[in-house]
Protein backbone atom coordinates (compact mmCIF):
# COMPACT_ATOMS: atom_id res chain seq x y z
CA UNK A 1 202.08 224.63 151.85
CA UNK A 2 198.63 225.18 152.66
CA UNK A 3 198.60 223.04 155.39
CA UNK A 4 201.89 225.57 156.77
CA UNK A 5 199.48 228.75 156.17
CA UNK A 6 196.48 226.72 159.06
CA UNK A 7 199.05 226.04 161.09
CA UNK A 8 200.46 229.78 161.20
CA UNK A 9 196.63 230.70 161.17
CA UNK A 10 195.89 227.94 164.32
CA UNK A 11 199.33 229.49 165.95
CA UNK A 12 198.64 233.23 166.11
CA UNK A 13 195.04 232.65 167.63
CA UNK A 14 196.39 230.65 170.41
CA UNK A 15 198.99 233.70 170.70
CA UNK A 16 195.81 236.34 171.03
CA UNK A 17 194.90 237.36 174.89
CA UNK A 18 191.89 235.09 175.68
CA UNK A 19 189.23 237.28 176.85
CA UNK A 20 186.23 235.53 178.05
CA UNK A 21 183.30 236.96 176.34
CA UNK A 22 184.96 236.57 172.79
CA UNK A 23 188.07 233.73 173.72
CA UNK A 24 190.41 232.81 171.49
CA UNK A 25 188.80 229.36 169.76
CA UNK A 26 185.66 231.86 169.17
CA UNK A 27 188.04 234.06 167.16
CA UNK A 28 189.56 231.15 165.44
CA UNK A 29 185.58 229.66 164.58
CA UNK A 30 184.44 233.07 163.70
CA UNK A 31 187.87 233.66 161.13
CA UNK A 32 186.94 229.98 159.76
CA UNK A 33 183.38 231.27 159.26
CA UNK A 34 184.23 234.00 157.87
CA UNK A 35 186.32 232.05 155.35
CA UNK A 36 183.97 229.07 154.38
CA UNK A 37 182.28 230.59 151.98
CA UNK A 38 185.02 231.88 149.53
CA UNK A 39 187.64 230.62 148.33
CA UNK A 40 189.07 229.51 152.25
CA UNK A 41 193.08 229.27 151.56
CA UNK A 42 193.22 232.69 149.95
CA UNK A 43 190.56 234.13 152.98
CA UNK A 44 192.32 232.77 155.32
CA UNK A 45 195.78 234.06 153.98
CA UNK A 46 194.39 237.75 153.41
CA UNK A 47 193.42 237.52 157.30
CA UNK A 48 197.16 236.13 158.00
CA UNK A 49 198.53 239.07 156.07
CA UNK A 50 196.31 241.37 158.09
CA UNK A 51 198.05 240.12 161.63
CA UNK A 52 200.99 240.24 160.53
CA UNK A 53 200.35 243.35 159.02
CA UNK A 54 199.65 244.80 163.35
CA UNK A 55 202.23 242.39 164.24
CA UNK A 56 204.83 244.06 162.73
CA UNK A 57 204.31 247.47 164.39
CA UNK A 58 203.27 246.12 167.92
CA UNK A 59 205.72 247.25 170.92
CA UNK A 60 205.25 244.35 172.77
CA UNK A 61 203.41 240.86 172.01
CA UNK A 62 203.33 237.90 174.55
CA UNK A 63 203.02 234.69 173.55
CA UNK A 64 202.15 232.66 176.87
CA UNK A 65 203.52 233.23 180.59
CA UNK A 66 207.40 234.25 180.28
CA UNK A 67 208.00 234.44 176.79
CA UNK A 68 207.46 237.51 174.81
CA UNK A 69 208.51 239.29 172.16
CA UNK A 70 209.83 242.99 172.59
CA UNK A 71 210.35 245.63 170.37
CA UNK A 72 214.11 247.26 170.22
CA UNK A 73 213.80 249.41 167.25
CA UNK A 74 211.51 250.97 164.52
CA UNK A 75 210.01 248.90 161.94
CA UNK A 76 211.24 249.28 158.09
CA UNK A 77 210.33 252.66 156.66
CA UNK A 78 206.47 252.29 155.80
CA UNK A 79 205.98 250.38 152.57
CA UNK A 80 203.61 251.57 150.16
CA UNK A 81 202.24 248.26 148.20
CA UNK A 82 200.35 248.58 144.84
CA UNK A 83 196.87 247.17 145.20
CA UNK A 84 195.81 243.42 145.46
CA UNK A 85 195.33 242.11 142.26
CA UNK A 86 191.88 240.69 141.32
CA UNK A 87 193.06 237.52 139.62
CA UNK A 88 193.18 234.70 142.41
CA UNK A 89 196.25 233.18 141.86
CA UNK A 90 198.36 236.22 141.75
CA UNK A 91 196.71 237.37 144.55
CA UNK A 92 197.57 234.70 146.16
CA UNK A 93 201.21 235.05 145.53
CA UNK A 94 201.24 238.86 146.33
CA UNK A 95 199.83 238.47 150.00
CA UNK A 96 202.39 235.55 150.56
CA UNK A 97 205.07 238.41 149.79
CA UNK A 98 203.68 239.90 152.01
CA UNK A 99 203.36 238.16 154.92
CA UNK A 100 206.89 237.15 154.31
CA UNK A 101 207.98 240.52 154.65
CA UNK A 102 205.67 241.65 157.41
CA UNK A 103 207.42 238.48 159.81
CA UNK A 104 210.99 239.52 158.86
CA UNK A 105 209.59 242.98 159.34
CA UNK A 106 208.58 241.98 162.87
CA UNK A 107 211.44 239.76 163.52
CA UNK A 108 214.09 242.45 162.71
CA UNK A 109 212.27 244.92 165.05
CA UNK A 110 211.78 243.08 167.46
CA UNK A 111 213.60 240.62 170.36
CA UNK A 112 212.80 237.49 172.02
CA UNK A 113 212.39 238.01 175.49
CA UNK A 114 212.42 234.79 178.22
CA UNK A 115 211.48 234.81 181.73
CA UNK A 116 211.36 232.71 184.35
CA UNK A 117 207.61 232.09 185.10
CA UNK A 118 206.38 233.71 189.04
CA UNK A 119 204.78 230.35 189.24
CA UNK A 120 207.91 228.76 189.17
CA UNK A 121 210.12 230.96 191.34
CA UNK A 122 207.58 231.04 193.83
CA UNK A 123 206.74 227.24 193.91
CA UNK A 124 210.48 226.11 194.05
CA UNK A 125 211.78 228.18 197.06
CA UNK A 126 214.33 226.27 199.00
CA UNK A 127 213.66 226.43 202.69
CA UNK A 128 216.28 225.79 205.26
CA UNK A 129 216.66 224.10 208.11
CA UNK A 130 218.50 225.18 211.64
């Protein structure tokens, strides 16, 4: 399970724009910095549940060149969440909740759009001969 919550973690920095004074594998080092420290599973979880916290309400988010992810409707009516416990372990549960229900959240608001990539069009154009 933990090794699901890096991989989610690993996924949604490559998703992030690169931008080349602060590029994506800096955000990832800095989040993993950020996290050494404490307890890193349950840091690195709360930061999940942040993203997917803005994920959820984002019109549009593209993933690479062609595929994106469009929003079609409104989110779930706002939910109002009681606070984060202080005990880790429930914490821990809590913030899985809700990460859980921030994705469906984003996935029921949201469609997958594909396109072809300019790149390709451009690259495979037939030429003819007479």
């Amino acid at each position: 399970m933990k090794v699901f919550y890096v991989m989610c973690l690993a996924v949604a920095a490559t998703a992030m724009p690169t931008v080349k004074e602060d590029g994506v594998m800096e955000k990832f080092i800095s989040t993993l910095r950020d996290c050494v420290e404490t307890d890193t599973m349950l840091c690195l979880k709360e930061k999940a549940m942040k993203f997917t916290e803005n994920l959820a309400v984002a019109k549009d988010f593209s993933v690479v060149d062609g595929i994106a992810f469009s929003k079609t409707g409104s989110p779930r009516s706002a939910r109002s969440y009681d606070p984060l416990p202080d005990e880790p372990k429930a914490r821990e549960l809590q913030i899985e909740e809700r990460i859980m229900d921030n994705v469906v959240d984003f996935l029921d608001s949201h469609a997958l759009q594909l396109r072809m990539p300019k790149a390709f069009t451009e690259d495979n154009s037939i030429e003819e001969e007479g």
